[in-house]
Protein backbone atom coordinates (compact mmCIF):
# COMPACT_ATOMS: atom_id res chain seq x y z
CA UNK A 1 30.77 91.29 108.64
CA UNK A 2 29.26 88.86 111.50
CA UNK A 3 29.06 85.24 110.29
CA UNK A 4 28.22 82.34 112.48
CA UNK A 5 30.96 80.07 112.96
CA UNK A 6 29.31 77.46 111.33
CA UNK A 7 28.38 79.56 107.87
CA UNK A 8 32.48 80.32 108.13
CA UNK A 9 33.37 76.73 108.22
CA UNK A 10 30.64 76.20 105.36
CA UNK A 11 32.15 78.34 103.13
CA UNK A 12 35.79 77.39 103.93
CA UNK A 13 34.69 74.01 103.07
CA UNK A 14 33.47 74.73 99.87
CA UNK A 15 36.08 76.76 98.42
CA UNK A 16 38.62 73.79 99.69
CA UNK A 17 36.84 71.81 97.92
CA UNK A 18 36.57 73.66 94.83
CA UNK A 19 40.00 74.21 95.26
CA UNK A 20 40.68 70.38 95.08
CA UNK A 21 38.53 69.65 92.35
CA UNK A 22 39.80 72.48 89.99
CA UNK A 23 43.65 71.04 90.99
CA UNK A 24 42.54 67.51 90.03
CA UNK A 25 40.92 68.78 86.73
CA UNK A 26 44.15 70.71 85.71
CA UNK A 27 46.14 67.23 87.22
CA UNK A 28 44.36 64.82 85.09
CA UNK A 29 43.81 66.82 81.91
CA UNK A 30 47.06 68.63 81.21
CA UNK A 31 45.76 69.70 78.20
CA UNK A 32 43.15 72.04 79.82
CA UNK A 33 43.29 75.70 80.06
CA UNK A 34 45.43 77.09 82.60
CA UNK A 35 43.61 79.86 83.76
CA UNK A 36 41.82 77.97 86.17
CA UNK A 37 45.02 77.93 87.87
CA UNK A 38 44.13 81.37 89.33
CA UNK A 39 40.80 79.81 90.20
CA UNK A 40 42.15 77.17 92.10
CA UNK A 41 44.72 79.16 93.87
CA UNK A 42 42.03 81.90 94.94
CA UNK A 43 40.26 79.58 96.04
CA UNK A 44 42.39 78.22 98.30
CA UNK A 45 43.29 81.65 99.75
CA UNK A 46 39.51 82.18 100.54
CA UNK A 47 39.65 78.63 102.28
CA UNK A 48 42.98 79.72 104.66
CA UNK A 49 41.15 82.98 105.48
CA UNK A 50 38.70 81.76 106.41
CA UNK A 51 39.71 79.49 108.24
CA UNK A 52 42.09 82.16 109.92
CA UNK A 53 39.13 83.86 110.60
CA UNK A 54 37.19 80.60 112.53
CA UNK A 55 40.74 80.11 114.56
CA UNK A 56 40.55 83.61 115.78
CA UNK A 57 36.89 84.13 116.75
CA UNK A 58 37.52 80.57 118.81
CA UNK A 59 41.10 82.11 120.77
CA UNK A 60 39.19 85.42 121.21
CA UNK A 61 36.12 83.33 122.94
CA UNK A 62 38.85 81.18 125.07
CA UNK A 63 40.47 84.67 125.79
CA UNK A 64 37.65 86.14 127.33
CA UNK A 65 36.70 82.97 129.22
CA UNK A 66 40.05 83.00 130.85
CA UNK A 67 39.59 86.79 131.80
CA UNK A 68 36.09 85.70 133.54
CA UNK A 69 37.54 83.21 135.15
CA UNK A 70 40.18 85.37 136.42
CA UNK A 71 37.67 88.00 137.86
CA UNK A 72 35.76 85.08 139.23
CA UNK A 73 38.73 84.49 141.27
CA UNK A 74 39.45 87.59 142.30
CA UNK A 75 36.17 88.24 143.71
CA UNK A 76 36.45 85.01 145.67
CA UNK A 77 39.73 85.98 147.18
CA UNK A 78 38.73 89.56 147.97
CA UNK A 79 35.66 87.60 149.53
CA UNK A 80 37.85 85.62 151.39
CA UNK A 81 39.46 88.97 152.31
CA UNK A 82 37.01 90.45 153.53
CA UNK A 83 35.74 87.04 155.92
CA UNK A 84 39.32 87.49 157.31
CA UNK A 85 39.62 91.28 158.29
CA UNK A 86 35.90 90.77 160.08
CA UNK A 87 36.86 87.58 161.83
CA UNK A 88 40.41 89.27 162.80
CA UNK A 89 38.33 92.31 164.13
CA UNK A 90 36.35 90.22 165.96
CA UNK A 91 39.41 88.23 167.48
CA UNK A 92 40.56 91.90 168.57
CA UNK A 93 36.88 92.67 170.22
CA UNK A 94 37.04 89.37 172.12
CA UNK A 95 39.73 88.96 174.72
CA UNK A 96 39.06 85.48 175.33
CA UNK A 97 41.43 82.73 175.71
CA UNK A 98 42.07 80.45 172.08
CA UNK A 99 41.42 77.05 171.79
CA UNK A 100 43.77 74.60 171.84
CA UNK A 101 42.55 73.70 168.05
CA UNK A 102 44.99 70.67 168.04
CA UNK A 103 42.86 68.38 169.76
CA UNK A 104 41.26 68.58 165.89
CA UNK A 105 42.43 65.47 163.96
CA UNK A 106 44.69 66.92 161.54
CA UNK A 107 45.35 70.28 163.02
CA UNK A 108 48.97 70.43 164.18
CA UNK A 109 51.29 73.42 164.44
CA UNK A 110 51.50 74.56 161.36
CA UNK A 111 47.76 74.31 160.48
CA UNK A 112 46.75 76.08 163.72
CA UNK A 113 48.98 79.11 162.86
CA UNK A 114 47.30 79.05 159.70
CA UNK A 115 43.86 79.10 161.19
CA UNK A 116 44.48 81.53 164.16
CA UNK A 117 46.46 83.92 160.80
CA UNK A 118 42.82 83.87 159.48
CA UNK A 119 40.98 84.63 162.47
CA UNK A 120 40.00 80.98 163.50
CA UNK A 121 41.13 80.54 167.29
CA UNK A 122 37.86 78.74 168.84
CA UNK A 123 35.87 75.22 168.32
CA UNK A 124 32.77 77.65 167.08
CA UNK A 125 34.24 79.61 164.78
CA UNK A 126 35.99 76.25 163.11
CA UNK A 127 32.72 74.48 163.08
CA UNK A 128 30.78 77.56 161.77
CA UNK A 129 33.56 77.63 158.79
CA UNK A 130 32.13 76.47 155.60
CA UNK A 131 34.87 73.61 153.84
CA UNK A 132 35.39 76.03 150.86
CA UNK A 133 36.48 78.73 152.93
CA UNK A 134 38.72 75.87 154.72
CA UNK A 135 39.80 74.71 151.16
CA UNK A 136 40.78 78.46 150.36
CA UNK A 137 42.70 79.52 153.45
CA UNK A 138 45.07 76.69 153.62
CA UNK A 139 45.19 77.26 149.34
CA UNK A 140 46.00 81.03 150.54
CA UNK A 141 48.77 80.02 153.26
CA UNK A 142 50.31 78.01 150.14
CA UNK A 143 50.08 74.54 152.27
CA UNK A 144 49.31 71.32 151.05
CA UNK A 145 45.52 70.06 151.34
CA UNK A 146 45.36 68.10 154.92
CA UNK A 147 44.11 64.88 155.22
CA UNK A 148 40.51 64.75 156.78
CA UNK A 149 40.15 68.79 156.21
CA UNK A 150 35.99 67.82 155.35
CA UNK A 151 36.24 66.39 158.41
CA UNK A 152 37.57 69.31 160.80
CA UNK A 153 33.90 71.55 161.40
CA UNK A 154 31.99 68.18 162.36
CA UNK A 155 35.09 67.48 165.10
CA UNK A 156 34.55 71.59 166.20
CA UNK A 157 31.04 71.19 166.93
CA UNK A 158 31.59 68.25 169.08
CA UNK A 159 34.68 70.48 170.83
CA UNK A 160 32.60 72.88 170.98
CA UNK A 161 30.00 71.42 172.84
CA UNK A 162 32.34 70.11 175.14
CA UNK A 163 31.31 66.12 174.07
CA UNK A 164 35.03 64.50 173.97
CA UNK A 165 33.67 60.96 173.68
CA UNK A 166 31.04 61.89 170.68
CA UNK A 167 34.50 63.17 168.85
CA UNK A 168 36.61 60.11 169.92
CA UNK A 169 33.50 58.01 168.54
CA UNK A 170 33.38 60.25 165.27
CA UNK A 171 36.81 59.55 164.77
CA UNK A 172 36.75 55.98 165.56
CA UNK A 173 33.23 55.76 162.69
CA UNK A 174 36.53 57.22 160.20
């Protein structure tokens, strides 16, 4: 049977509060009948069933959110994937000598061997690297977020281009 959540909640309402009134009429009339004992006590059955019932439709909606979620990110990391095996095959077709990519304000050792691990060895390909595909290789190489990682495709494009005192000024405008 499909009920809205709300028509569940209605009718979990009302036989609570049936429930309560039929307890307080047996309560403050002792002499009444006591078959409505059975009344009240069915009715609060219906009421915990139902309200068993709301409970579970919510955990089975959270339930299936979660699993979206969950392919959401899996598509975004085989994405990710995917960005690195192309840029890695093009690091293979191009012979060319890296870039020193610590000359980048808040690239040191560590983050450079991330970077070059992802395919990322020049000033162009760093400033042609959207920040969310930044954000989710240093996520991926389990490293804390740098400092100033918004910052590092602006700095590229000025390496880049060669203009050393345009990226001294950038970082002196931080």
């Amino acid at each position: 049977m499909k009920l809205s959540g709300e028509a569940k909640a209605m009718i979990a309402t009302l036989a609570l509060v049936l429930a309560i009134a039929l307890g307080l009429n047996l309560a403050l009339a002792p002499s009444a009948d006591r078959s409505m004992l059975s009344w009240m006590v069915s009715l609060l059955a219906v009421a915990i069933l139902f309200w068993v019932w709301i409970r579970r439709d919510a955990l089975a909606e959270r339930d299936s959110d979660a699993v979206e979620a969950a392919e959401e990110a899996a598509r975004q990391a085989e994405n990710l994937a995917r960005r690195t095996v192309i840029r890695r095959e093009e690091a293979v077709s191009r012979p060319s000598e890296p870039d020193d990519l610590t000359k980048i304000n808040g690239i040191g050792a560590v983050f450079l061997t991330v970077l070059n691990d992802a395919g990322i060895t020049s000033y162009a390909q760093l400033a042609a690297t959207p920040l969310e595909e930044l954000e989710a290789i240093v996520e991926a190489s389990g490293r804390s977020r740098p400092g100033r990682l918004e910052t590092w495709p602006r700095q590229a494009e000025f390496a880049a281009a060669g203009d050393w005192e345009g990226l001294r000024a950038f970082l002196d405008a931080l």
